[in-house]
C-alpha atoms as a PDB file:
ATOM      1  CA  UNK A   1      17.551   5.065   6.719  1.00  0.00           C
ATOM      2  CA  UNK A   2      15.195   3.659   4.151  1.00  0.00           C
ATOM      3  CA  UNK A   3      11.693   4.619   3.144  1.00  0.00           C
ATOM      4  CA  UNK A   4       8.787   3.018   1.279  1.00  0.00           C
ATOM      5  CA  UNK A   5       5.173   4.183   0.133  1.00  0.00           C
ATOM      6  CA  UNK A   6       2.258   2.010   1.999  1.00  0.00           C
ATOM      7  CA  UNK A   7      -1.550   2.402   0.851  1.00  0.00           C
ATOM      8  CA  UNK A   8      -4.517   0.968   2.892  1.00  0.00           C
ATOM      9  CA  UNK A   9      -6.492   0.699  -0.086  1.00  0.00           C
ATOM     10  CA  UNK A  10     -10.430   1.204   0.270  1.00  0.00           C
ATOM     11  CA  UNK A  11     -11.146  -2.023   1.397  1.00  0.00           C
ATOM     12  CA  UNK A  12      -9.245  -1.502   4.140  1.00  0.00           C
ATOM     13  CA  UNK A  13     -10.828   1.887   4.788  1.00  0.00           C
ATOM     14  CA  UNK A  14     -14.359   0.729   4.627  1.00  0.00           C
ATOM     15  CA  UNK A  15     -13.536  -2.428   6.553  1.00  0.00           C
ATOM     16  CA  UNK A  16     -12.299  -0.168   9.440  1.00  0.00           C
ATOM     17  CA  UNK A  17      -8.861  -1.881   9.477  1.00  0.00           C
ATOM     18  CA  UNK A  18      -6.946   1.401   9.121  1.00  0.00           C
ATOM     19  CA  UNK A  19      -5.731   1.424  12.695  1.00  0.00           C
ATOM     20  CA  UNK A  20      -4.494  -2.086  13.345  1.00  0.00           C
ATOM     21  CA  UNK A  21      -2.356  -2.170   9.953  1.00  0.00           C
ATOM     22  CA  UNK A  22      -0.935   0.972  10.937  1.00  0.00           C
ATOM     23  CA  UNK A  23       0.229  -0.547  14.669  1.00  0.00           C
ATOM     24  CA  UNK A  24       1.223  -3.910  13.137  1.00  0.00           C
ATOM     25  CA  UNK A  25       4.115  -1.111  11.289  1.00  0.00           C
ATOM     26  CA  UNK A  26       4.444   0.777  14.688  1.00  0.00           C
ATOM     27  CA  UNK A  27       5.216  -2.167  16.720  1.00  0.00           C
ATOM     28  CA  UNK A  28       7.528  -3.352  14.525  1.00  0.00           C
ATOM     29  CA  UNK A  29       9.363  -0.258  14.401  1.00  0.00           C
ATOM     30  CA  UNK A  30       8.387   2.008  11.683  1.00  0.00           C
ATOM     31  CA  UNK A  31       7.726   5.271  11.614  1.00  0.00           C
ATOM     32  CA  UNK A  32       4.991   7.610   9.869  1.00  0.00           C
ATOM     33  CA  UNK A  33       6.806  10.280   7.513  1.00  0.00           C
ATOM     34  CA  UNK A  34       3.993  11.310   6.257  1.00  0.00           C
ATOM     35  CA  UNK A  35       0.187  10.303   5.712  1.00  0.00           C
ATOM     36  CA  UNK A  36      -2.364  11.483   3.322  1.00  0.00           C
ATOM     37  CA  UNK A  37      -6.203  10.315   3.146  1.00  0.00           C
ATOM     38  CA  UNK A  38      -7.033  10.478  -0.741  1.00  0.00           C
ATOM     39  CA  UNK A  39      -9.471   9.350  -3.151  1.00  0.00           C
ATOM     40  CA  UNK A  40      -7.376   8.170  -6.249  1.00  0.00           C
ATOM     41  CA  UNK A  41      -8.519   9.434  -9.467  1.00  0.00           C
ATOM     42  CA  UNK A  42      -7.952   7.616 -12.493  1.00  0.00           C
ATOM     43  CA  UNK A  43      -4.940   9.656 -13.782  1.00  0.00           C
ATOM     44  CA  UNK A  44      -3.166   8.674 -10.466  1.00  0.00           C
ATOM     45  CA  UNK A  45      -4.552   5.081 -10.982  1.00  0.00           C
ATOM     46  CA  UNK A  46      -2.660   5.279 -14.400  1.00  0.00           C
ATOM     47  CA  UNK A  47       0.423   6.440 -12.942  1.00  0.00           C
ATOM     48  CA  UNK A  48       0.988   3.849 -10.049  1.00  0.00           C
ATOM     49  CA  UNK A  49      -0.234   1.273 -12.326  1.00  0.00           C
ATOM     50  CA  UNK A  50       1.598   2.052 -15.310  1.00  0.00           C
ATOM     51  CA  UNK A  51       3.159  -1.326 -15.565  1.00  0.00           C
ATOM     52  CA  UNK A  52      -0.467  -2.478 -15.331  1.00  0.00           C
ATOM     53  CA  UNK A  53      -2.462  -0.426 -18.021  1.00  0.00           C
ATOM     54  CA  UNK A  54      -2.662  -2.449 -21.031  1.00  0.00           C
ATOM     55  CA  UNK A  55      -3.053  -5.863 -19.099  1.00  0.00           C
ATOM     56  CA  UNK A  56      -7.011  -7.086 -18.911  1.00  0.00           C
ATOM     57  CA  UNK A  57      -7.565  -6.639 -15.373  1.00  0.00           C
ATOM     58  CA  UNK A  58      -6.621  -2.837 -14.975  1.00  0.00           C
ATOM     59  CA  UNK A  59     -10.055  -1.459 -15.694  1.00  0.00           C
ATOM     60  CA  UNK A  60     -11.540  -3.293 -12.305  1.00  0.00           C
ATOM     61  CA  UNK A  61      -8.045  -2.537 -10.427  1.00  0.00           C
ATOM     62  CA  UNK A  62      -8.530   1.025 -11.196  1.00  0.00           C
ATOM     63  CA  UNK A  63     -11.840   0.719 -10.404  1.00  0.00           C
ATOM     64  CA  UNK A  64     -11.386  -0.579  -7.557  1.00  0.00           C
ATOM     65  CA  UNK A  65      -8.741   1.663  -5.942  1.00  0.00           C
ATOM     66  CA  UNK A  66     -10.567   4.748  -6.951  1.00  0.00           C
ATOM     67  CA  UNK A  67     -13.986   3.462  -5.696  1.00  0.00           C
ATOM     68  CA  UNK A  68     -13.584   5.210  -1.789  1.00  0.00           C
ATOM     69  CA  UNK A  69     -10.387   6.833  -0.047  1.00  0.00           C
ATOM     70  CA  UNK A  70      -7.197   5.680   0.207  1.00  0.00           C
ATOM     71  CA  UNK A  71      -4.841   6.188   3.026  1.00  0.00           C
ATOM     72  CA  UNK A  72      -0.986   6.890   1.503  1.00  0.00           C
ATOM     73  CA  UNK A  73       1.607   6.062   3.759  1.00  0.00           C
ATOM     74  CA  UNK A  74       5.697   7.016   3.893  1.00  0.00           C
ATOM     75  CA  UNK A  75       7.079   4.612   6.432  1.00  0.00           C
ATOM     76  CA  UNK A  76      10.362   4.917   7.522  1.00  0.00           C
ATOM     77  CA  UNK A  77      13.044   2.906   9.092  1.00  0.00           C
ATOM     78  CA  UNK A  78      16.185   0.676   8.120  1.00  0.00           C
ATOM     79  CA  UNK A  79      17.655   0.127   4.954  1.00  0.00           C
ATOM     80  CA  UNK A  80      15.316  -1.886   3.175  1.00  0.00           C
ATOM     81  CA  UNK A  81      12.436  -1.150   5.174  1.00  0.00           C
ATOM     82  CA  UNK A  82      10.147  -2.143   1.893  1.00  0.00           C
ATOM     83  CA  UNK A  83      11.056  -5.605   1.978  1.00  0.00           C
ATOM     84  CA  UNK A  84      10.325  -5.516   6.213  1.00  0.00           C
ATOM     85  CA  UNK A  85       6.592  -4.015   4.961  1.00  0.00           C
ATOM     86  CA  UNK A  86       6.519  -6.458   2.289  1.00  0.00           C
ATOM     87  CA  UNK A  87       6.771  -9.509   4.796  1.00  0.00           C
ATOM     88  CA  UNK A  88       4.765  -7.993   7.321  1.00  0.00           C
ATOM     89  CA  UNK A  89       1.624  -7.445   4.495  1.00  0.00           C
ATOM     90  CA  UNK A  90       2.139 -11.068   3.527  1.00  0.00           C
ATOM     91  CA  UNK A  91       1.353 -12.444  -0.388  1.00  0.00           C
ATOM     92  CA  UNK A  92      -1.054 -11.197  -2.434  1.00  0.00           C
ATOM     93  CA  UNK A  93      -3.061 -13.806  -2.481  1.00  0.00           C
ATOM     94  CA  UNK A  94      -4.917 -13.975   1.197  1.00  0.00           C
ATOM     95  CA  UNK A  95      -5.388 -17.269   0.615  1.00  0.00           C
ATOM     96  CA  UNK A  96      -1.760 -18.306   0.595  1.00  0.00           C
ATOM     97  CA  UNK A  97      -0.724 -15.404   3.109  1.00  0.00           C
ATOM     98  CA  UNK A  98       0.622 -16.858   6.596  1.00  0.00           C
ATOM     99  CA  UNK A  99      -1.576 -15.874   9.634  1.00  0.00           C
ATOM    100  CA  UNK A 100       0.250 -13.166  11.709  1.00  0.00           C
ATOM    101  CA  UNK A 101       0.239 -10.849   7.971  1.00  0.00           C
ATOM    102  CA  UNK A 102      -2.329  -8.510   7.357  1.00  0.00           C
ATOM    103  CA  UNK A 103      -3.186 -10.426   4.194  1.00  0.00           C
ATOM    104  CA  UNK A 104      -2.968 -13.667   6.336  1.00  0.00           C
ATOM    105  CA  UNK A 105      -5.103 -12.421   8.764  1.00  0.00           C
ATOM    106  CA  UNK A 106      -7.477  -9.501   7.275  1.00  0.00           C
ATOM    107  CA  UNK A 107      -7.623 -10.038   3.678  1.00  0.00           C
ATOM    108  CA  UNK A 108     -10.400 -12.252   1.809  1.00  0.00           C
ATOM    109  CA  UNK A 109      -9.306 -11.952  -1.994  1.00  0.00           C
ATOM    110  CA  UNK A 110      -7.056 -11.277  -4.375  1.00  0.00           C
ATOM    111  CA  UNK A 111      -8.169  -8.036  -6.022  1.00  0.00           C
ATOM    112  CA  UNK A 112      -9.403  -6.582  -2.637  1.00  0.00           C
ATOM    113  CA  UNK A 113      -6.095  -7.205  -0.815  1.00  0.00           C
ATOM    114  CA  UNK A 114      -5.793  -4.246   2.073  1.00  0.00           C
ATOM    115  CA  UNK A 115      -2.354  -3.022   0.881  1.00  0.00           C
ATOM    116  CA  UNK A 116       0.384  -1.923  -1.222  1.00  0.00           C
ATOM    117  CA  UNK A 117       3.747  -1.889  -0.208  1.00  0.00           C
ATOM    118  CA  UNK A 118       6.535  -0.564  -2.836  1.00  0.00           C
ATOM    119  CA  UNK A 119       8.260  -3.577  -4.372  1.00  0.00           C
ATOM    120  CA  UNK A 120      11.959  -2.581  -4.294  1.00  0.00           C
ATOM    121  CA  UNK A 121      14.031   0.840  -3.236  1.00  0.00           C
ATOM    122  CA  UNK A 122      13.263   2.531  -6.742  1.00  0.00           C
ATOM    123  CA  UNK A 123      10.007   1.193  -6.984  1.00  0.00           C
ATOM    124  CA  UNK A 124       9.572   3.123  -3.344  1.00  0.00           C
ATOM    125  CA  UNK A 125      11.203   6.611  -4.516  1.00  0.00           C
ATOM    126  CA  UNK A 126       8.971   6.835  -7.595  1.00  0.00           C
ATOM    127  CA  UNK A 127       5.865   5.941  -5.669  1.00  0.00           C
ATOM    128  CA  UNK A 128       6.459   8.303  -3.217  1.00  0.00           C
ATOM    129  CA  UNK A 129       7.030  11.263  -5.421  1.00  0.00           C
ATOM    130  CA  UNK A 130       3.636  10.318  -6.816  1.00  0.00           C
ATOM    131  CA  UNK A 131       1.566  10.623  -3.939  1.00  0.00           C
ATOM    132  CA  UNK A 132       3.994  13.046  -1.890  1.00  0.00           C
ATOM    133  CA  UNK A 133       5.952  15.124  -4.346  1.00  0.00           C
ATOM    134  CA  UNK A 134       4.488  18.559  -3.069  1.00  0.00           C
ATOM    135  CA  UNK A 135       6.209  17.658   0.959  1.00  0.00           C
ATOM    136  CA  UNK A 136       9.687  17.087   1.093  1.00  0.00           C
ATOM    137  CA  UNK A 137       9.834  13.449   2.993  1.00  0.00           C
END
C-alpha cells in the first residue's frame, strides 16, 4: 500500500473546488487516511518549501499558501499512489495541463495552481510527518 500527502491549497478553498478534487481521487480509487483543514503559517511554509527558501519567488509562494486555509490530505492506495495523484492533478502550469486534470480543467495560473501532490515516495513520508506527525497514518 502506498501513501502520499495532497493539499487543496487556498485557491482551491476559496474557489469552492474542495469537493470535486476530492471525488476526482475517490473515483479513481483512493482513499482518505486522514484530512486536516489548516491555515499554514510561515514556519510550516518554510518547512514544505525548504528546497524553495532562498529562490526569488518564495516570499509570494509563502504568501500565498498561508493567505486562507488549506485542506491536507493522506491519500492512500497502491504502490506509487503519488505518481497516480500526480497524473490525475496534471502539470503545473494550467496552461499546458490536459483537460480531464484538475489543473487542466480548474486551474488558471501558475502560482495559484489548486494542488500539491508529493513528488516521489520520500518526498511523500517527509511531507506527511509535517502536516500529520501527531496521528499515526
Amino acid at each position: 500500500m502506498g501513501a502520499t500527502l495532497v493539499l487543496c491549497k487556498p485557491d482551491a478553498v476559496e474557489r469552492g473546488l474542495v469537493g470535486e478534487i476530492l471525488g476526482r481521487f475517490e473515483r479513481k480509487g483512493l482513499r482518505i487516511a486522514a484530512a486536516r483543514l489548516l491555515r499554514i503559517d510561515a514556519d510550516l511554509a518554510a518547512r514544505h518549501y525548504a528546497e524553495h527558501v532562498e529562490r526569488p519567488f518564495y516570499p509570494e509562494l509563502r504568501d500565498f499558501i498561508g493567505r486562507s486555509p488549506t485542506l491536507a490530505l493522506v491519500l492512500e492506495g497502491p504502490e506509487e499512489t503519488y505518481a497516480i495523484v500526480r497524473t490525475l492533478m496534471g502539470p503545473t502550469n494550467p496552461a499546458a495541463a490536459p483537460p480531464g486534470t484538475i489543473r487542466g480543467d480548474f486551474g488558471l495560473e501558475v502560482t495559484e495552481n489548486l494542488v500539491h501532490g508529493s513528488d516521489s515516495e520520500a518526498a511523500a513520508a517527509r511531507e506527511i510527518a509535517l502536516f500529520f506527525g501527531d496521528l499515526d497514518v
